[in-house]
PDB file of N, CA and C in Angstrom:
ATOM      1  N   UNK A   1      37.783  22.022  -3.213  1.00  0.00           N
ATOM      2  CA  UNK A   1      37.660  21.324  -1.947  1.00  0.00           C
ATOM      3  C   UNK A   1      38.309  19.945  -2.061  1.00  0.00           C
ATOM      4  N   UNK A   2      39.055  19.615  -1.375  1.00  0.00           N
ATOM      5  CA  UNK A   2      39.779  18.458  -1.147  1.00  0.00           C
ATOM      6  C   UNK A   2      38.888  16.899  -0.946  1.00  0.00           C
ATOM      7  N   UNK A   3      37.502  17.505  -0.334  1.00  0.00           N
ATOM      8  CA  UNK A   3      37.032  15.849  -0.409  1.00  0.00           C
ATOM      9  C   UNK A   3      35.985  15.759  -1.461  1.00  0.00           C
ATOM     10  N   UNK A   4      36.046  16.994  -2.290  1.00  0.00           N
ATOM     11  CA  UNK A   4      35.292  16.750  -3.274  1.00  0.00           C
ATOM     12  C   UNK A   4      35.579  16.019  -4.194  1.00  0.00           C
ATOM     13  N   UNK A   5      37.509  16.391  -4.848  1.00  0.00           N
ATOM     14  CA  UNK A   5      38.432  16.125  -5.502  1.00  0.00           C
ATOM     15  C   UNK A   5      38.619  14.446  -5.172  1.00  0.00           C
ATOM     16  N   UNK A   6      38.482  14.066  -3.557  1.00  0.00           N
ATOM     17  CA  UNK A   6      38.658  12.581  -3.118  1.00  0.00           C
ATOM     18  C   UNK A   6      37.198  11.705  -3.844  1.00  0.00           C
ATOM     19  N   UNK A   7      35.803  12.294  -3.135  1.00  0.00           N
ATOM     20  CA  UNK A   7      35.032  11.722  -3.642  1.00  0.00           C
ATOM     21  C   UNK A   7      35.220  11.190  -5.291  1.00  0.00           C
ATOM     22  N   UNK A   8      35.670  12.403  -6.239  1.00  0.00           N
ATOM     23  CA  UNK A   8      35.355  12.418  -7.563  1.00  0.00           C
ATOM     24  C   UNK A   8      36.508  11.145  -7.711  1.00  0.00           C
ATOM     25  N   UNK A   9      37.309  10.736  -7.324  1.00  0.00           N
ATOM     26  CA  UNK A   9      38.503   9.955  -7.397  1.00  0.00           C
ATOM     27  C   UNK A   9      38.169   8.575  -7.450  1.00  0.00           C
ATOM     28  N   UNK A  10      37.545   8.146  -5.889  1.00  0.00           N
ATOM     29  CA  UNK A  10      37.342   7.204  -5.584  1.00  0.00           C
ATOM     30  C   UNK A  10      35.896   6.781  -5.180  1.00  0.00           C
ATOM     31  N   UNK A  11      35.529   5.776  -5.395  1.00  0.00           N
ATOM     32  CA  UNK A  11      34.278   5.314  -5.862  1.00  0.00           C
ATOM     33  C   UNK A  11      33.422   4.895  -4.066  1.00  0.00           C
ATOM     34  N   UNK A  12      34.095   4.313  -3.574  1.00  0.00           N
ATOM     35  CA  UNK A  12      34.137   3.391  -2.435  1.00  0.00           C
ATOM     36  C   UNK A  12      33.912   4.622  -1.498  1.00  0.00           C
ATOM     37  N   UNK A  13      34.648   5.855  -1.260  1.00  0.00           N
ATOM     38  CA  UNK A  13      34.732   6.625  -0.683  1.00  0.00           C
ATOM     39  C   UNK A  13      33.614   8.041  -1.245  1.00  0.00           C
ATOM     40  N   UNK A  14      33.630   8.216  -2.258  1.00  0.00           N
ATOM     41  CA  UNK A  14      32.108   8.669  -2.513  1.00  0.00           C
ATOM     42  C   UNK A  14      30.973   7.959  -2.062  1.00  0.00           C
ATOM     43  N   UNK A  15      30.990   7.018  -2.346  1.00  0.00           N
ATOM     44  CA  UNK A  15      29.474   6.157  -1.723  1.00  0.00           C
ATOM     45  C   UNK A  15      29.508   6.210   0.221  1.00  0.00           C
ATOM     46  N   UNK A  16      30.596   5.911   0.568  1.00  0.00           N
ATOM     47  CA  UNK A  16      30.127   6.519   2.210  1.00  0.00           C
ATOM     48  C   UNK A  16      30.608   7.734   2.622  1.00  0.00           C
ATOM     49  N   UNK A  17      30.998   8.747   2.027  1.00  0.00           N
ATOM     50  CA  UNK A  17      31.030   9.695   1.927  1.00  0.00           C
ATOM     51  C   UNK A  17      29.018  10.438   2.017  1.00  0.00           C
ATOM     52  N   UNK A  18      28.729  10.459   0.723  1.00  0.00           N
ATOM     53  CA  UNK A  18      27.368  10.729   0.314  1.00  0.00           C
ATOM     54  C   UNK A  18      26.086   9.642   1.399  1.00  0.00           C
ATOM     55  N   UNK A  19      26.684   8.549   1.749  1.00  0.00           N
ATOM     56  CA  UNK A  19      25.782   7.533   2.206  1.00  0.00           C
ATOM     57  C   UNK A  19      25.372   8.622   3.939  1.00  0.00           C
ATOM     58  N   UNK A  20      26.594   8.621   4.443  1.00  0.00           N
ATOM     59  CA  UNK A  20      26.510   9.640   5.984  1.00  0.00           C
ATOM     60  C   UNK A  20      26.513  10.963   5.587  1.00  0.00           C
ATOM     61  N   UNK A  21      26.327  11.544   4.547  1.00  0.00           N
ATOM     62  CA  UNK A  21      25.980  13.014   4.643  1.00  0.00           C
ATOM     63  C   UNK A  21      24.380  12.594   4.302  1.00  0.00           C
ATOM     64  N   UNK A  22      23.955  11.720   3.900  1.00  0.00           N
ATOM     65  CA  UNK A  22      22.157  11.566   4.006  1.00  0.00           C
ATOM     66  C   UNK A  22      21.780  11.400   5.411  1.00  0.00           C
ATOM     67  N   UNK A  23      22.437  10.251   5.986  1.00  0.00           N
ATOM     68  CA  UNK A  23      21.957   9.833   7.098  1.00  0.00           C
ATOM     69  C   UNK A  23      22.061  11.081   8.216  1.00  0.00           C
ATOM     70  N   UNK A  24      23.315  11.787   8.150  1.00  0.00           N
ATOM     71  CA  UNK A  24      23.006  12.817   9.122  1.00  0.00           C
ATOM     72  C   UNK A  24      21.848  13.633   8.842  1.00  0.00           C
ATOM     73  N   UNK A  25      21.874  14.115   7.729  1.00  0.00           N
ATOM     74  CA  UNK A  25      20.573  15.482   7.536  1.00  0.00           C
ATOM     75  C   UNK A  25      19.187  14.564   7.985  1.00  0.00           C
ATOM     76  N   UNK A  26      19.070  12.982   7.870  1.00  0.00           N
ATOM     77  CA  UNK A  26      17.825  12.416   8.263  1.00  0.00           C
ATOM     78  C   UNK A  26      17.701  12.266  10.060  1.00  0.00           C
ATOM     79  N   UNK A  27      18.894  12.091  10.565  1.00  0.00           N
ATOM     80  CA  UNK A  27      19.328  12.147  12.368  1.00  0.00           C
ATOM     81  C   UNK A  27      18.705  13.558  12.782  1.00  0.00           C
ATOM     82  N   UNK A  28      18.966  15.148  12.108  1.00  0.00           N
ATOM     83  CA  UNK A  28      19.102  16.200  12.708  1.00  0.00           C
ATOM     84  C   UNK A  28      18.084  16.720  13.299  1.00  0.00           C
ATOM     85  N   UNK A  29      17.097  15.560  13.196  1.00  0.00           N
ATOM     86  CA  UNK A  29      15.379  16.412  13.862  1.00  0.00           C
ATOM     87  C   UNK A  29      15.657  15.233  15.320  1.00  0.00           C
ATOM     88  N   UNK A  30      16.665  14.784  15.274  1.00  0.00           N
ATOM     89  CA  UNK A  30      16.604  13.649  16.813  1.00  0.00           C
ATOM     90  C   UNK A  30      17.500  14.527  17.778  1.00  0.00           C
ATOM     91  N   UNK A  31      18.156  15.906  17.983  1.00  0.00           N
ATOM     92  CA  UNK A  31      18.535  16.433  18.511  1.00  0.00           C
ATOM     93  C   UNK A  31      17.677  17.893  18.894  1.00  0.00           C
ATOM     94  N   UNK A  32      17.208  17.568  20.142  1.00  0.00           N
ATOM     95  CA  UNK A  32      16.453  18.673  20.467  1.00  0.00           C
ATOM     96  C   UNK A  32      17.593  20.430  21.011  1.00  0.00           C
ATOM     97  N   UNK A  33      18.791  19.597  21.186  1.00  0.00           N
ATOM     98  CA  UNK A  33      19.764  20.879  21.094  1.00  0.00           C
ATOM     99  C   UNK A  33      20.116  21.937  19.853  1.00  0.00           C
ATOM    100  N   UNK A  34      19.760  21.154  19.238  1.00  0.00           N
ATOM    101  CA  UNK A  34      19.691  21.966  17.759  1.00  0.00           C
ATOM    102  C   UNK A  34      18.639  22.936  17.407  1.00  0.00           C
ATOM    103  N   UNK A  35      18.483  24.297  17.218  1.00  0.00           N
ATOM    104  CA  UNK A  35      17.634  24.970  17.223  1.00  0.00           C
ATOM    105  C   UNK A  35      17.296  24.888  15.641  1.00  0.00           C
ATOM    106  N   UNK A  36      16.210  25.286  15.117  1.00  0.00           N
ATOM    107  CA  UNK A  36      15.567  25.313  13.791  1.00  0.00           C
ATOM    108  C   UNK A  36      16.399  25.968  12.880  1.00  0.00           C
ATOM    109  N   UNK A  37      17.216  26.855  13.311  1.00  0.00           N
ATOM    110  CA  UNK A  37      17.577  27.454  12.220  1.00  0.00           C
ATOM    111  C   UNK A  37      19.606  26.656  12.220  1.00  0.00           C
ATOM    112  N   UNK A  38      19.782  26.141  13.491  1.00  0.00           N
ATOM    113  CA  UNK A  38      21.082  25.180  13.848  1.00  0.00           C
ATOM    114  C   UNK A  38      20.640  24.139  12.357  1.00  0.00           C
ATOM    115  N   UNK A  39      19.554  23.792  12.797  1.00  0.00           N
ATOM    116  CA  UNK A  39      19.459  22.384  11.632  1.00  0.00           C
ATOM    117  C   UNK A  39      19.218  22.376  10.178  1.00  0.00           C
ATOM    118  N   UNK A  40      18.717  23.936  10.268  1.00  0.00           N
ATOM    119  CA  UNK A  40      18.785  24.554   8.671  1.00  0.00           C
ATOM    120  C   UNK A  40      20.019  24.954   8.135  1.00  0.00           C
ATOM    121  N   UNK A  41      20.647  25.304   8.509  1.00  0.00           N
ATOM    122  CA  UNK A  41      22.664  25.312   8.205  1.00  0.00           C
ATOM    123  C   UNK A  41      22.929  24.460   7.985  1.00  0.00           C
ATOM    124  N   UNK A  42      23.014  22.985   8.698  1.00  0.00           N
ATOM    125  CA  UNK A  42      23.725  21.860   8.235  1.00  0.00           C
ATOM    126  C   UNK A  42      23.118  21.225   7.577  1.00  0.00           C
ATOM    127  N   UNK A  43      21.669  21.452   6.982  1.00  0.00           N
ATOM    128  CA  UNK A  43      20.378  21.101   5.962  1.00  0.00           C
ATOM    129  C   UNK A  43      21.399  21.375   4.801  1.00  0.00           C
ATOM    130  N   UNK A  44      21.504  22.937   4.818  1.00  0.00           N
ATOM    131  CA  UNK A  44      21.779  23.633   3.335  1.00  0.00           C
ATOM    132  C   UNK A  44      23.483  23.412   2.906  1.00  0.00           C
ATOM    133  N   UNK A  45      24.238  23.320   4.425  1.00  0.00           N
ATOM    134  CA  UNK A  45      25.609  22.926   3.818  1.00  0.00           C
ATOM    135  C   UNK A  45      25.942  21.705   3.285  1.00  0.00           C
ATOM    136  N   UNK A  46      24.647  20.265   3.808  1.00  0.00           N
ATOM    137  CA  UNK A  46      24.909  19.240   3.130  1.00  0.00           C
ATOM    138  C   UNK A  46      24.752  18.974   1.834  1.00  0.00           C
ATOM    139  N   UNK A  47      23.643  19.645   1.812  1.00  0.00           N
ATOM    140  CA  UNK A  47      22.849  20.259   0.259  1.00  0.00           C
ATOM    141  C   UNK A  47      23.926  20.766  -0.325  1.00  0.00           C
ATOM    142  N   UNK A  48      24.813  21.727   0.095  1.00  0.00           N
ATOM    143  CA  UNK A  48      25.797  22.143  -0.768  1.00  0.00           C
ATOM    144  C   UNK A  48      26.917  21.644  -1.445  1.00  0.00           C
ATOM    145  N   UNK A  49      27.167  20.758  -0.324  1.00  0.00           N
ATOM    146  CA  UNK A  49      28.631  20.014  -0.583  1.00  0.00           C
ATOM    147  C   UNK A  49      28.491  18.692  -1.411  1.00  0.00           C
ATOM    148  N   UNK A  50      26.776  18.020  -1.218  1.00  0.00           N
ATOM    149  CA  UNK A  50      26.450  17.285  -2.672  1.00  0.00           C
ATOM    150  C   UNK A  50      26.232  17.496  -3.540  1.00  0.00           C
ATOM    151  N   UNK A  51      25.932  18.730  -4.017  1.00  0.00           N
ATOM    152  CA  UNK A  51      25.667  19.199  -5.246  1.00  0.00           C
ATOM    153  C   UNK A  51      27.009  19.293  -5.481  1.00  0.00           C
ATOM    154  N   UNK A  52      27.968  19.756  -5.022  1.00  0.00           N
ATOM    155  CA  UNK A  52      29.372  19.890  -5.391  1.00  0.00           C
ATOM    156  C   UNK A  52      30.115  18.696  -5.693  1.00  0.00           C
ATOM    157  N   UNK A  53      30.001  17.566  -4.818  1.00  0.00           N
ATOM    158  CA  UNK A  53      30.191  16.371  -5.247  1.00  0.00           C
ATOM    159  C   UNK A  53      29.393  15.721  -6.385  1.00  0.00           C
ATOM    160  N   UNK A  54      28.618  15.912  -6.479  1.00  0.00           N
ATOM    161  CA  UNK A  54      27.719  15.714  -7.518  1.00  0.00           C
ATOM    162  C   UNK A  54      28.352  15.563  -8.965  1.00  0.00           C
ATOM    163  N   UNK A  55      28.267  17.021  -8.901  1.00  0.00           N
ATOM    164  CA  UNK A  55      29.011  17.977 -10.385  1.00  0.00           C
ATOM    165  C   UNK A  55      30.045  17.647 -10.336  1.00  0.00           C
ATOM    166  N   UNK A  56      31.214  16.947 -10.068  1.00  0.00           N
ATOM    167  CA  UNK A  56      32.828  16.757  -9.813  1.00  0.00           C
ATOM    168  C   UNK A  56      32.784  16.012 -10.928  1.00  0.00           C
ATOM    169  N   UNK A  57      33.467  16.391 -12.183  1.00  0.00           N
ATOM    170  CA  UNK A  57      33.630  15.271 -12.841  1.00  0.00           C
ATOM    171  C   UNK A  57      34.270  13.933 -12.331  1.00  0.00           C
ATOM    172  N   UNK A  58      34.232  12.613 -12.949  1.00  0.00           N
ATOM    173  CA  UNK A  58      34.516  11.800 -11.695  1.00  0.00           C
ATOM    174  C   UNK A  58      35.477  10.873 -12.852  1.00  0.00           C
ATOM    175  N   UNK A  59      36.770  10.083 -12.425  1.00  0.00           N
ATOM    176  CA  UNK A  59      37.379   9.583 -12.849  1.00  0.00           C
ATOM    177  C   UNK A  59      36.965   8.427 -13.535  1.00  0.00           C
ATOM    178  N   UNK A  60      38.361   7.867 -14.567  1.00  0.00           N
ATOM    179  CA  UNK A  60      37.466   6.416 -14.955  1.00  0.00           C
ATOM    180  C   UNK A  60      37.468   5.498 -14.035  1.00  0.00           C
ATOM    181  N   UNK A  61      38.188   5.505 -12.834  1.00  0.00           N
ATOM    182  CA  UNK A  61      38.139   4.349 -11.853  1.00  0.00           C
ATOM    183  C   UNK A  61      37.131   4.507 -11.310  1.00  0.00           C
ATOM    184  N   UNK A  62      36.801   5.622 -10.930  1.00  0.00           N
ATOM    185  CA  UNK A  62      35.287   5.649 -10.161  1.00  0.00           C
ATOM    186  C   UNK A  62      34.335   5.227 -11.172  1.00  0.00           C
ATOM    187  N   UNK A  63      34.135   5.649 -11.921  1.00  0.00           N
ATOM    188  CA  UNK A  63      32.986   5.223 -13.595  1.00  0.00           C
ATOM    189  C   UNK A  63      33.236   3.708 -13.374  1.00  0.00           C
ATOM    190  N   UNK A  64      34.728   2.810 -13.788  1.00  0.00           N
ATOM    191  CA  UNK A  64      34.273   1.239 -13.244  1.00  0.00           C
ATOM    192  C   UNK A  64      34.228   0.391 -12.196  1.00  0.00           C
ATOM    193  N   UNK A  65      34.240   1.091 -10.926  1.00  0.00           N
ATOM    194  CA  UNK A  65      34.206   0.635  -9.704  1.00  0.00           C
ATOM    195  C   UNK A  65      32.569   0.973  -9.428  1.00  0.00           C
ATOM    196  N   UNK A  66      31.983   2.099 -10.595  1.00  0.00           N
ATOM    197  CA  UNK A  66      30.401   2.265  -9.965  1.00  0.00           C
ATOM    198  C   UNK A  66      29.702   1.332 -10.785  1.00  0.00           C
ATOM    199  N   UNK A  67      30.502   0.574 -11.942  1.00  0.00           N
ATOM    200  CA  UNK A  67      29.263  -0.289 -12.126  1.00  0.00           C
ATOM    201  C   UNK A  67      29.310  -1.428 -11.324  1.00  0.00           C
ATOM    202  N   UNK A  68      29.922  -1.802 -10.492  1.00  0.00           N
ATOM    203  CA  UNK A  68      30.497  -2.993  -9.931  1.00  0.00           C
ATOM    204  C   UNK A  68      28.982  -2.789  -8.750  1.00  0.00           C
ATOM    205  N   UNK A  69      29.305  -1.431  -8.080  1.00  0.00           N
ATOM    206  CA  UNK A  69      28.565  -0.739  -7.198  1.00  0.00           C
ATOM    207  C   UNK A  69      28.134  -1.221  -5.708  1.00  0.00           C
ATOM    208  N   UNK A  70      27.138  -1.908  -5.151  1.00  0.00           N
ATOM    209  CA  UNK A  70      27.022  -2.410  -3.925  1.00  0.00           C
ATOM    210  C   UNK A  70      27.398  -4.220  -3.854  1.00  0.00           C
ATOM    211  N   UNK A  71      27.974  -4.600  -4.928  1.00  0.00           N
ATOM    212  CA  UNK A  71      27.879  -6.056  -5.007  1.00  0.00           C
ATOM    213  C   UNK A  71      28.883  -6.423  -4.543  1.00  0.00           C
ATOM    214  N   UNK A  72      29.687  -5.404  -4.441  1.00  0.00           N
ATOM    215  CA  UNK A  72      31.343  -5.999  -3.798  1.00  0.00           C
ATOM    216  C   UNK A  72      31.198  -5.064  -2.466  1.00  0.00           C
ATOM    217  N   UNK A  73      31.990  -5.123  -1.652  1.00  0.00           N
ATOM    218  CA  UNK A  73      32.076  -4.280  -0.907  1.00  0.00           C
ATOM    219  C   UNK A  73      33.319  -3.811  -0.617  1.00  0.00           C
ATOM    220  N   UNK A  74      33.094  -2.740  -0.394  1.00  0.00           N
ATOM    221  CA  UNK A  74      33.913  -1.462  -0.795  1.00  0.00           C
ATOM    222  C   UNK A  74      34.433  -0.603   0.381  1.00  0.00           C
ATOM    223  N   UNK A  75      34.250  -0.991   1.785  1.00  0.00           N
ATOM    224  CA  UNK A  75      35.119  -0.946   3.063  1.00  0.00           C
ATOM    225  C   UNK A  75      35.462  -2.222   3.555  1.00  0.00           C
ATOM    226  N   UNK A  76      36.072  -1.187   4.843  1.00  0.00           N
ATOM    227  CA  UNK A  76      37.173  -2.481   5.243  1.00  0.00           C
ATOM    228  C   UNK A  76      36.822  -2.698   7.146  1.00  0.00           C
ATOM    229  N   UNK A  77      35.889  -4.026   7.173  1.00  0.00           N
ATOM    230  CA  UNK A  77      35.550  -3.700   8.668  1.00  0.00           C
ATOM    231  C   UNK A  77      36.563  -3.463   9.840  1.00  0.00           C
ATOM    232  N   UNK A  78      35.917  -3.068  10.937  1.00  0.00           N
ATOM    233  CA  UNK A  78      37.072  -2.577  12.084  1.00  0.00           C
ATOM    234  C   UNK A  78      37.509  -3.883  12.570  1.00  0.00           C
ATOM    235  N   UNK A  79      37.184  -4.937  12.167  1.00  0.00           N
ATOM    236  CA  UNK A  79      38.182  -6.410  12.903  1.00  0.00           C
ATOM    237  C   UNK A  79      39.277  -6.407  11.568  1.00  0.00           C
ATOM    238  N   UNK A  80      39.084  -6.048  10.340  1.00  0.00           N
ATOM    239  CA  UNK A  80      39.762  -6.258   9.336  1.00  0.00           C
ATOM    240  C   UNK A  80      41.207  -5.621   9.423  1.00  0.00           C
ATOM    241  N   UNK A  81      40.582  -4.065  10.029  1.00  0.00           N
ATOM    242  CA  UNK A  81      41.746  -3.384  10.433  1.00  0.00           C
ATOM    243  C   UNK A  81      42.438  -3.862  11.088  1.00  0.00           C
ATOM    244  N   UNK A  82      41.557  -4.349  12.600  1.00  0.00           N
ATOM    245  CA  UNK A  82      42.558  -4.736  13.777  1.00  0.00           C
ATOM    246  C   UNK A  82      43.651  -6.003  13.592  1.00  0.00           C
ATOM    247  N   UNK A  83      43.504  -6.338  12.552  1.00  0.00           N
ATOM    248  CA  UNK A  83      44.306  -7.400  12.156  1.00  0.00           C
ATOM    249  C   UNK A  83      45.254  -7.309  11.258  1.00  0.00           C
ATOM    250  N   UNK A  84      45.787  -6.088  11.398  1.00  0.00           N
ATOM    251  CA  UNK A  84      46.843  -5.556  10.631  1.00  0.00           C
ATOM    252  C   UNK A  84      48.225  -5.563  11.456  1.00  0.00           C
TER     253      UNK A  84
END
């Protein structure tokens, strides 16, 4: 999988990568369109695709960009962009 291969790469992009695959599976009980077994699919595929990220062996840039970890920050806000 291609964003597994990205996650395992880059450090910055694993962490909000993994950060919004939590936050969604914690959102999916705020959609009453979602039927029980709708929210059990994207339960078990998130479940899946972190365990997969998980297990990715992960580069040495990611290894020293994770000890650095939340102290720097590691996106780039949308005024940052717009000022390109």
């Amino acid at each position: 999988m291609i964003i597994v291969g990205l996650c395992a790469d880059d450090w910055g992009f694993w962490r909000t990568v993994t950060g919004n695959l939590k936050l969604t599976g914690s959102y999916l009980d705020g959609y009453p369109q979602l039927t029980a077994e709708d929210r059990q699919v994207v339960r078990q595929r998130i479940a899946e695709l972190m365990a997969l990220i998980d297990a990715a062996p992960k580069s040495s840039k990611w290894k020293l960009r994770s000890k650095i970890g939340e102290r720097v920050k590691w996106y780039k806000d949308v005024e940052e962009l717009a000022d390109r």
